[in-house]
N, C-alpha and C. Protein backbone atom coordinates (compact mmCIF):
# COMPACT_ATOMS: atom_id res chain seq x y z
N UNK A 1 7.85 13.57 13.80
CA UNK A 1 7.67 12.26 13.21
C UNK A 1 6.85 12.37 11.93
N UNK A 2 7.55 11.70 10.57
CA UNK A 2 6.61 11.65 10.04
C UNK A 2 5.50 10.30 9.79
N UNK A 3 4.49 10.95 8.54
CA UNK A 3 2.89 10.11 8.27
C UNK A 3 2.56 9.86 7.07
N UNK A 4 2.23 8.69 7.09
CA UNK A 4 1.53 8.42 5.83
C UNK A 4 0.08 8.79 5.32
N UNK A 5 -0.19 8.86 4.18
CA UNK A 5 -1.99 9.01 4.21
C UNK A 5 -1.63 8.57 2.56
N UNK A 6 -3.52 7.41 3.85
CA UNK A 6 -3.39 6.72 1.90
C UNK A 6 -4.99 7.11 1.53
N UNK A 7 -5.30 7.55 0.26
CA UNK A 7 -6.33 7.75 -0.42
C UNK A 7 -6.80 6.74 -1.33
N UNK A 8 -8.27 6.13 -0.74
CA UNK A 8 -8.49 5.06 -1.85
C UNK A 8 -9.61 5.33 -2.49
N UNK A 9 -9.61 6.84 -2.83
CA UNK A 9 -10.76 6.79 -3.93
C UNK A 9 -9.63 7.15 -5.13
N UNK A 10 -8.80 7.65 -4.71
CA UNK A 10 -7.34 8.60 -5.62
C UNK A 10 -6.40 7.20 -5.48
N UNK A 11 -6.40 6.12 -4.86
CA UNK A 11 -5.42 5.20 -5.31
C UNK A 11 -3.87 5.69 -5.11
N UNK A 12 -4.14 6.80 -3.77
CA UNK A 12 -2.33 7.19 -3.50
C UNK A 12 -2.11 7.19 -1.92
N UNK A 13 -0.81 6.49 -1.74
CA UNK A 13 -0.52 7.01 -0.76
C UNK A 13 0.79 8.13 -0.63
N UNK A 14 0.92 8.90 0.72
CA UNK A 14 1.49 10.21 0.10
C UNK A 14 2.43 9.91 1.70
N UNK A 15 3.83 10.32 1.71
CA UNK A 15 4.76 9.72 2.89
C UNK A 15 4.48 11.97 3.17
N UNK A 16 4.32 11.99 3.98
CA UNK A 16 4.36 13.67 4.99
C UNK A 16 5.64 13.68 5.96
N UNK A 17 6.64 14.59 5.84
CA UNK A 17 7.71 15.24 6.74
C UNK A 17 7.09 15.41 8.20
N UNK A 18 8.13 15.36 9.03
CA UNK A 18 7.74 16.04 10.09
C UNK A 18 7.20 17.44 10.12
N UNK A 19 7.85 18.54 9.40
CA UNK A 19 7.68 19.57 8.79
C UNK A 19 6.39 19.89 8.38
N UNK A 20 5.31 18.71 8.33
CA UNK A 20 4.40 18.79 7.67
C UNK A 20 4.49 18.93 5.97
N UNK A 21 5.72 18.88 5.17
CA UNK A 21 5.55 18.78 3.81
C UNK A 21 5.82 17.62 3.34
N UNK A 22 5.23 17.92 2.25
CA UNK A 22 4.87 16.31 1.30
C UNK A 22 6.18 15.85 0.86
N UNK A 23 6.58 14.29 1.24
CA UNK A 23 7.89 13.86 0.52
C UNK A 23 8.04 13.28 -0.97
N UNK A 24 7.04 12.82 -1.04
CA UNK A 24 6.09 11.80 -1.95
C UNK A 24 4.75 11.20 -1.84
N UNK A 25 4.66 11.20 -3.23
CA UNK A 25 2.89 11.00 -3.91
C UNK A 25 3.04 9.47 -4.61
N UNK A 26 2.86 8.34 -4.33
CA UNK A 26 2.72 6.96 -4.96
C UNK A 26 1.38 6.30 -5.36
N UNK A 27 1.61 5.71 -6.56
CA UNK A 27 0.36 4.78 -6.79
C UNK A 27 0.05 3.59 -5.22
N UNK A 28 -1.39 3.32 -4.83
CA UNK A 28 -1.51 2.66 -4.41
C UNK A 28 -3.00 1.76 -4.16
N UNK A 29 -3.16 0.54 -3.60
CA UNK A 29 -4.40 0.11 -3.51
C UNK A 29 -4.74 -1.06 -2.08
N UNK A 30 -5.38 -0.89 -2.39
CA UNK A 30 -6.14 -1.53 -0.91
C UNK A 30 -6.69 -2.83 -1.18
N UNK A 31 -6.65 -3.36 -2.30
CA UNK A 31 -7.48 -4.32 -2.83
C UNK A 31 -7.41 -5.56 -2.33
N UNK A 32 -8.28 -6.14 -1.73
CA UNK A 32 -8.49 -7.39 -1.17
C UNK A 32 -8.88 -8.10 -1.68
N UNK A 33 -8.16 -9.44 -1.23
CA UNK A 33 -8.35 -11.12 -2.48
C UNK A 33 -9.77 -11.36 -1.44
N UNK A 34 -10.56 -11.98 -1.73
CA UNK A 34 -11.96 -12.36 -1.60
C UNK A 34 -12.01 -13.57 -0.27
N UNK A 35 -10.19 -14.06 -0.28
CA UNK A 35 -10.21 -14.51 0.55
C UNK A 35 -9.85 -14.28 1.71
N UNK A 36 -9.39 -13.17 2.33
CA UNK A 36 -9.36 -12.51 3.22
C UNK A 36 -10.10 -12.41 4.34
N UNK A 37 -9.82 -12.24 5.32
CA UNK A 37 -11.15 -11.79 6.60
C UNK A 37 -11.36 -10.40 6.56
N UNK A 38 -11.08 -9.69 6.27
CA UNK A 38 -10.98 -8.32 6.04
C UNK A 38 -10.83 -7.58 4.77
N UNK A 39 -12.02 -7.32 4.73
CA UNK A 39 -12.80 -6.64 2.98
C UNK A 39 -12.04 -5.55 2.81
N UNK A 40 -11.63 -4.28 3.49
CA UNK A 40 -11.12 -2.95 3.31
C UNK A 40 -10.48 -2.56 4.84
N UNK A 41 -10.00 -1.84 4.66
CA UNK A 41 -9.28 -1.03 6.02
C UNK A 41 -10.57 0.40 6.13
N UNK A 42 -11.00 0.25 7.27
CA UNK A 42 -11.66 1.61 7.23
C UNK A 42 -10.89 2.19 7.57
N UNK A 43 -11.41 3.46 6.67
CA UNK A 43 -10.90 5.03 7.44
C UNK A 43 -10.69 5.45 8.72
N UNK A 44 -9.92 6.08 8.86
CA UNK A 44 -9.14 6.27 10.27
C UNK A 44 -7.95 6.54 10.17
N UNK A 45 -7.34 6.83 11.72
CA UNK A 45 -5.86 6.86 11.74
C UNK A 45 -5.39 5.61 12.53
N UNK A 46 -4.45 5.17 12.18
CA UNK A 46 -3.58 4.01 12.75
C UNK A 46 -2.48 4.07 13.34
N UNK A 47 -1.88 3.57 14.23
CA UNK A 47 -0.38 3.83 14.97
C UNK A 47 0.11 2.74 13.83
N UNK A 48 1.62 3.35 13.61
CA UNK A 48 2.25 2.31 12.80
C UNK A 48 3.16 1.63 14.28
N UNK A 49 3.65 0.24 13.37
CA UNK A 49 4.27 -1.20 14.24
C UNK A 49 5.65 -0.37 14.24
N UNK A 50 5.79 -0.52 12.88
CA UNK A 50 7.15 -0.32 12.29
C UNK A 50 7.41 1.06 11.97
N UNK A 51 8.44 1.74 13.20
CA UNK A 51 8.71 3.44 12.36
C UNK A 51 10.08 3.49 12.28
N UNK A 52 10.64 2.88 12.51
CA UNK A 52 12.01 2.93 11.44
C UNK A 52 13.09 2.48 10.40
N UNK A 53 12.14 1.15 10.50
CA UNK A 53 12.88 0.13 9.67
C UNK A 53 11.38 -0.85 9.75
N UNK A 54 11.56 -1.07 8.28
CA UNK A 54 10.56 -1.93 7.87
C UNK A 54 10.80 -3.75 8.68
N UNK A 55 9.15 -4.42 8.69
CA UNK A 55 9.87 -5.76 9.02
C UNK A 55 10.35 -6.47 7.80
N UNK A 56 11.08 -7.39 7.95
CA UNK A 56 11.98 -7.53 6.80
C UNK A 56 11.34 -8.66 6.29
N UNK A 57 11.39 -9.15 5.03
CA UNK A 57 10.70 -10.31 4.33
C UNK A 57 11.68 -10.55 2.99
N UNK A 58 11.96 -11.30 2.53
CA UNK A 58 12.95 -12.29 2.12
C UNK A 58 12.89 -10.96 0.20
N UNK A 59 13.52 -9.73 0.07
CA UNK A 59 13.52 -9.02 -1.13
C UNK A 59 13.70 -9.74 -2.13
N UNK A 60 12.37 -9.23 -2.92
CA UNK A 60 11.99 -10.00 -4.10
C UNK A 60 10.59 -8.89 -4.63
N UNK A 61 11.30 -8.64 -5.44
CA UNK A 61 9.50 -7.47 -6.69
C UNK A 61 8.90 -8.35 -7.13
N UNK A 62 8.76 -9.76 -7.31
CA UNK A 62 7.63 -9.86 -7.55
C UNK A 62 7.23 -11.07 -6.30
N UNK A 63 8.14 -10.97 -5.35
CA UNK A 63 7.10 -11.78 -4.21
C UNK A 63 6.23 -11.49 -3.61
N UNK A 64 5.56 -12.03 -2.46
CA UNK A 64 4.47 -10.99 -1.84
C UNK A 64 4.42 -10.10 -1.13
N UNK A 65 5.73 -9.25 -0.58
CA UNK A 65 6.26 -8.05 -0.30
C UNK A 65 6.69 -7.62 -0.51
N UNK A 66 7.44 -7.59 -2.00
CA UNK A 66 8.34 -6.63 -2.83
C UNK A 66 10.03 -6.72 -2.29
N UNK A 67 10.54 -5.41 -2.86
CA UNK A 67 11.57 -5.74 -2.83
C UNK A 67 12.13 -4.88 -0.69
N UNK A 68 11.53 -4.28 0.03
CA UNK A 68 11.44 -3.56 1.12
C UNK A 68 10.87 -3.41 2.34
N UNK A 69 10.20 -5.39 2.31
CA UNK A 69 9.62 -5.60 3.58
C UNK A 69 8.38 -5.02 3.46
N UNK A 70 7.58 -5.16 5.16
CA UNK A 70 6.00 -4.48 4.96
C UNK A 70 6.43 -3.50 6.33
N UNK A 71 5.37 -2.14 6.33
CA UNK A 71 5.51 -1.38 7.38
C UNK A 71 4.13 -1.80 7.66
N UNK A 72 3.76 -1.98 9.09
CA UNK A 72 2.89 -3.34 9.58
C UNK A 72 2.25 -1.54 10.49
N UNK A 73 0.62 -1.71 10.67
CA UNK A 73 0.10 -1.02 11.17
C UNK A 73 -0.78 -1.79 12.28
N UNK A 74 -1.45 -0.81 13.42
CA UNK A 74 -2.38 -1.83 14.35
C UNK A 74 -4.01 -1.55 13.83
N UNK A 75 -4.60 -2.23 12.69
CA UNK A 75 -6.05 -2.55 12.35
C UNK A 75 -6.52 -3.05 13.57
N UNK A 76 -7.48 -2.92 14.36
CA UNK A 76 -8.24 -3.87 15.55
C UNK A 76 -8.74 -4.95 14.36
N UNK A 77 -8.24 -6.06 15.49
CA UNK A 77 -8.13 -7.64 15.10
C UNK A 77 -8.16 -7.54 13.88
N UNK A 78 -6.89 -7.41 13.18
CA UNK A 78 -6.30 -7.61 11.93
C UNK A 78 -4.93 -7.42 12.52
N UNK A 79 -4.19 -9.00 12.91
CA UNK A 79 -2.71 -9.01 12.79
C UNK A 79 -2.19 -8.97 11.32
N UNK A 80 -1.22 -7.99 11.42
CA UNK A 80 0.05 -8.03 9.88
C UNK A 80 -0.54 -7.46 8.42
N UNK A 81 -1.25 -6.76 9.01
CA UNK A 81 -1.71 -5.52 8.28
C UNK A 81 -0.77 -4.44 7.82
N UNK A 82 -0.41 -3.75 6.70
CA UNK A 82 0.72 -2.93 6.63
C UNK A 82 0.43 -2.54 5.49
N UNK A 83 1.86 -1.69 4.63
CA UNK A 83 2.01 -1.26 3.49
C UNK A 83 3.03 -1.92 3.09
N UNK A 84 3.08 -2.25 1.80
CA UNK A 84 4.22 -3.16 1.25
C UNK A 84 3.92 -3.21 -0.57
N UNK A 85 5.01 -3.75 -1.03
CA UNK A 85 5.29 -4.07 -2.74
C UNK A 85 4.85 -5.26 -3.23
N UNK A 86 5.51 -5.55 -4.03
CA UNK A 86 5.69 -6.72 -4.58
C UNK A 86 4.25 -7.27 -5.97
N UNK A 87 4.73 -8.60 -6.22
CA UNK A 87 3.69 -8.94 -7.40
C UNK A 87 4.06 -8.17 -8.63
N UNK A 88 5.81 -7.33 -8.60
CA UNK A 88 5.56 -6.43 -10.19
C UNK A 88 5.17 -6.96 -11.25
N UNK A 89 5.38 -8.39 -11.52
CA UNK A 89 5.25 -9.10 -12.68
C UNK A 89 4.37 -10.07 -12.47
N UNK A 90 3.30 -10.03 -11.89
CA UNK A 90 2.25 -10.73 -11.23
C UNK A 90 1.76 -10.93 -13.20
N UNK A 91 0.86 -11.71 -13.66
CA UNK A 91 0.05 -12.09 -15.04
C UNK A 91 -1.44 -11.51 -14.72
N UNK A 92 -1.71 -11.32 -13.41
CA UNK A 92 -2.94 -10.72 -12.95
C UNK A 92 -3.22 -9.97 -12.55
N UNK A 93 -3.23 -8.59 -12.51
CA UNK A 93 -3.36 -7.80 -11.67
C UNK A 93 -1.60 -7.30 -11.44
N UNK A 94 -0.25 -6.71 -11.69
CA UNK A 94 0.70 -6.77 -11.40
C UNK A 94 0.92 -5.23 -10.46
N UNK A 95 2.04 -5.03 -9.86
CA UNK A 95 2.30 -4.35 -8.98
C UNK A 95 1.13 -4.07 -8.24
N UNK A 96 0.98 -2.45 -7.73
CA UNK A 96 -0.44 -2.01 -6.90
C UNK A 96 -1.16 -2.38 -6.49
N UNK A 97 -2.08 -2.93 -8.18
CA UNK A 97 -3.36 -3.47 -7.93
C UNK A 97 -3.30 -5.12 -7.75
N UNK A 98 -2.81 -5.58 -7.47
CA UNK A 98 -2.36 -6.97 -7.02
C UNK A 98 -2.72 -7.58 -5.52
N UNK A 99 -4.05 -8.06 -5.64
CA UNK A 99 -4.67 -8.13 -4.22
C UNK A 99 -3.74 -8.85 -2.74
N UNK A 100 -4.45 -8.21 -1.70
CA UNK A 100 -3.25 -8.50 -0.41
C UNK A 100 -4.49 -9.35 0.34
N UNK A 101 -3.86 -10.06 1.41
CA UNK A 101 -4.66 -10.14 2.65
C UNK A 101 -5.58 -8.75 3.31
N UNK A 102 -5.44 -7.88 2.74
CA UNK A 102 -6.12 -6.75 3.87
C UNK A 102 -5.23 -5.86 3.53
N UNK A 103 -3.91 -5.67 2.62
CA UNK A 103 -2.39 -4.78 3.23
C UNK A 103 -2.78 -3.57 1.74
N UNK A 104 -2.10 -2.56 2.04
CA UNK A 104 -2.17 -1.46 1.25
C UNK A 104 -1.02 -1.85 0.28
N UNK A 105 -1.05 -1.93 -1.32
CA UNK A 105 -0.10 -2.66 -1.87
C UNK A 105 0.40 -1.11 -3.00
N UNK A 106 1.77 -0.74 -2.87
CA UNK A 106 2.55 0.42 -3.15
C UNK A 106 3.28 -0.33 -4.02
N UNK A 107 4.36 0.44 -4.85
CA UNK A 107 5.58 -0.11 -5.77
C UNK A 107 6.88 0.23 -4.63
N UNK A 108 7.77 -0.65 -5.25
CA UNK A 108 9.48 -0.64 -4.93
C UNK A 108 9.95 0.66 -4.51
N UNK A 109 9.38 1.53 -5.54
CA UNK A 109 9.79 2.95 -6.05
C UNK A 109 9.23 3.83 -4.44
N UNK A 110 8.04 3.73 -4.39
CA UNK A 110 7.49 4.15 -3.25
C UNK A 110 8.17 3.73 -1.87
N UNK A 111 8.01 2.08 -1.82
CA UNK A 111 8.41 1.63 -0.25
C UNK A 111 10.25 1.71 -0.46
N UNK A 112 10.65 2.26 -0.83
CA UNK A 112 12.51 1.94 -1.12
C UNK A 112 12.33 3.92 -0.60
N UNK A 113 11.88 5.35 -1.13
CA UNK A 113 12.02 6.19 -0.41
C UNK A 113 11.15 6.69 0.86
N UNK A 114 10.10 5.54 0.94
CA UNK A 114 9.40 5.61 2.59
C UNK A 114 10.38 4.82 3.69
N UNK A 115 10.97 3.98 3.15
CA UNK A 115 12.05 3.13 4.22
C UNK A 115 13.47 4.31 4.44
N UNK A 116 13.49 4.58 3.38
CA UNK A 116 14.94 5.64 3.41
C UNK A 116 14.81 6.83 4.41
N UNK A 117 13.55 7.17 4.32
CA UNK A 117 13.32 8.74 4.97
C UNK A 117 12.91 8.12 6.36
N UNK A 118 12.40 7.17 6.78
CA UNK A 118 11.76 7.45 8.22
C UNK A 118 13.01 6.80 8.96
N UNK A 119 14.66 6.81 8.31
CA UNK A 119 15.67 6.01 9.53
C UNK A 119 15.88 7.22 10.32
N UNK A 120 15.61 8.61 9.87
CA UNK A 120 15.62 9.69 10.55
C UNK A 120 14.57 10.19 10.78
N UNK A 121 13.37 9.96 10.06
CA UNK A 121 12.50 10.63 10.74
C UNK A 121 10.96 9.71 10.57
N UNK A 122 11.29 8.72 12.01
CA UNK A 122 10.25 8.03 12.24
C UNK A 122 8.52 7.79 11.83
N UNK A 123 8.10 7.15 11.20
CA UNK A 123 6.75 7.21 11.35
C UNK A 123 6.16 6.71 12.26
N UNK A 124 5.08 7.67 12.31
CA UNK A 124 3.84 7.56 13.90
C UNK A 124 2.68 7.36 13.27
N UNK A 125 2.17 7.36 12.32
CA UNK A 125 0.49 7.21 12.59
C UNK A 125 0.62 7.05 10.54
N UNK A 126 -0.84 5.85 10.31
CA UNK A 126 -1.26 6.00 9.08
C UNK A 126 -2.52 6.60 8.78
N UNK A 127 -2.89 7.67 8.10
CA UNK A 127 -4.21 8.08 8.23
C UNK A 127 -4.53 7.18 6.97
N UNK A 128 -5.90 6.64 7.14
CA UNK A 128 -6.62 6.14 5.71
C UNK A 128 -8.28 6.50 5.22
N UNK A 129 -8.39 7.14 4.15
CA UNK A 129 -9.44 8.34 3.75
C UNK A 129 -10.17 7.42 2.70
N UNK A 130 -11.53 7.73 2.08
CA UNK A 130 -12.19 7.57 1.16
C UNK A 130 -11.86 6.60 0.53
N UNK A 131 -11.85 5.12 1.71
CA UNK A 131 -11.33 3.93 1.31
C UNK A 131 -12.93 2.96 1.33
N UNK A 132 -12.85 2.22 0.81
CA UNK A 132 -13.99 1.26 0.85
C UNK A 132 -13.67 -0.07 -0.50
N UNK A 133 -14.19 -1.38 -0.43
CA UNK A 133 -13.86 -2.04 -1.15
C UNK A 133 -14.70 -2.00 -2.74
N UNK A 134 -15.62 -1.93 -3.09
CA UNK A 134 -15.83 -1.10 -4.45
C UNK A 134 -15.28 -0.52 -5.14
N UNK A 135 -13.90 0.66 -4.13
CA UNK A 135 -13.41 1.84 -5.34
C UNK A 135 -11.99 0.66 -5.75
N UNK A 136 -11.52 -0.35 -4.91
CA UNK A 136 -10.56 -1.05 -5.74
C UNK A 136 -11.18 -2.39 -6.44
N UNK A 137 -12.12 -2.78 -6.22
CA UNK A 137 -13.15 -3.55 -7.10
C UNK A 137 -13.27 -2.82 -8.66
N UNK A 138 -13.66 -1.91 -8.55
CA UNK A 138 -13.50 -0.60 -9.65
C UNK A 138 -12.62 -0.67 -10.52
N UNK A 139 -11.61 -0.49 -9.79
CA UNK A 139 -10.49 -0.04 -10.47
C UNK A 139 -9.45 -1.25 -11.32
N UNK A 140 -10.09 -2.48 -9.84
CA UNK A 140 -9.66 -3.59 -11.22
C UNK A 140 -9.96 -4.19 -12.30
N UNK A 141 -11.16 -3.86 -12.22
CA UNK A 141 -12.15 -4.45 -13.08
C UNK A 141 -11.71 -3.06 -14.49
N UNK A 142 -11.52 -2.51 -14.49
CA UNK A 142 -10.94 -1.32 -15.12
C UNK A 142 -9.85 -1.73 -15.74
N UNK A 143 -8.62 -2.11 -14.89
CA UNK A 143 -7.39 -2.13 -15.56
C UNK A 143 -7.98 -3.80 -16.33
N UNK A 144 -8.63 -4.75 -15.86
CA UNK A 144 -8.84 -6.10 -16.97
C UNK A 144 -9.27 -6.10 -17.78
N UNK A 145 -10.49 -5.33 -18.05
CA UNK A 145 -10.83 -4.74 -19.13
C UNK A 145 -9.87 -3.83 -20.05
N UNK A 146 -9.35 -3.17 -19.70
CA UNK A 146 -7.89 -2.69 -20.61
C UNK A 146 -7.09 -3.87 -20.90
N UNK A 147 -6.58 -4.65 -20.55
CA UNK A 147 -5.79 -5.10 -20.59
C UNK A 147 -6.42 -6.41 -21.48
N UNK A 148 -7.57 -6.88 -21.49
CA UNK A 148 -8.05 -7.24 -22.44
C UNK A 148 -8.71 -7.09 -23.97
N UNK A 149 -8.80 -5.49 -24.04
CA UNK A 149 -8.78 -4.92 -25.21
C UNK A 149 -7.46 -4.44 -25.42
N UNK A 150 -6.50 -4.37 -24.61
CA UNK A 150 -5.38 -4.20 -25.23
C UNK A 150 -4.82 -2.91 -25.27
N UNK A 151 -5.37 -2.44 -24.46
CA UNK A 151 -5.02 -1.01 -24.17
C UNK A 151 -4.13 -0.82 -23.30
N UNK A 152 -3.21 0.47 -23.28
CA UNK A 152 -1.86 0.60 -22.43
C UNK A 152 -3.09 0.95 -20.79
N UNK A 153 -2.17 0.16 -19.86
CA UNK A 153 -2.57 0.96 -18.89
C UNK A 153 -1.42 2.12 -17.80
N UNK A 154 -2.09 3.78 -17.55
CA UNK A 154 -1.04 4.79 -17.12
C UNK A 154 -1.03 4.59 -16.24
């Protein structure tokens, strides 16, 4: 079976083979709207909901799950917690860094070959590392400031 592991000091999550090799490396963030009950996902490993097919939500890149549904994990008491897209063309914050309820927020690009690969080879568990709410506090406050001097952001 394969695993996800998301890094939120590095802002990636990375989809792992059964094989143990890497399938893919994606931008990602953890960033929580203020209104949330849940500031960050701690570190840990998680059983995923969903290992072979994402739950499905109405495809759309810039709605609030993108264009590939969310893969929904079990947070203790945090229902509908997951990884998912969407917001590409958000005016605030767009794709990634585009705050969730609590959910790890990836691009199209990412959740379109994590949905493809696990119809054969299931995901079991999300590990989540060097996450805390500061390093995506950080990082947005980073890209607004670019984006208000006008600078490209990579």
């Amino acid at each position: 079976m394969s695993n996800l592991k998301f890094d939120g000091a590095k802002h990636e999550i990375a989809l792992i083979g059964e094989d143990g090799r890497e399938i893919g490396r994606w931008v990602a963030y953890n960033n929580v709207d203020s209104h949330a009950s849940l500031r960050f996902i701690p570190n840990g490993t998680y059983a995923m909901k969903d290992t072979v097919h994402s739950h499905p939500h109405r495809p759309d890149p810039n709605g609030p799950y993108g264009s590939y549904g969310i893969l929904r994990f079990d947070v203790p008491h945090h229902v509908g917690i997951g990884v998912h897209s969407g917001r590409a063309l958000s005016k605030y914050l767009p794709g990634p860094l585009h705050p969730t309820m609590g959910c790890i927020r990836t691009t199209d690009q990412a959740m379109r070959a994590i949905t493809l690969h696990i119809v054969n080879d299931p995901l079991r568990t999300i590990e989540v590392k060097s996450n805390a709410d500061y390093s995506a506090k950080k990082a947005s406050a980073m890209f607004s400031k670019s984006v208000f001097m006008g600078l490209a952001w990579a």
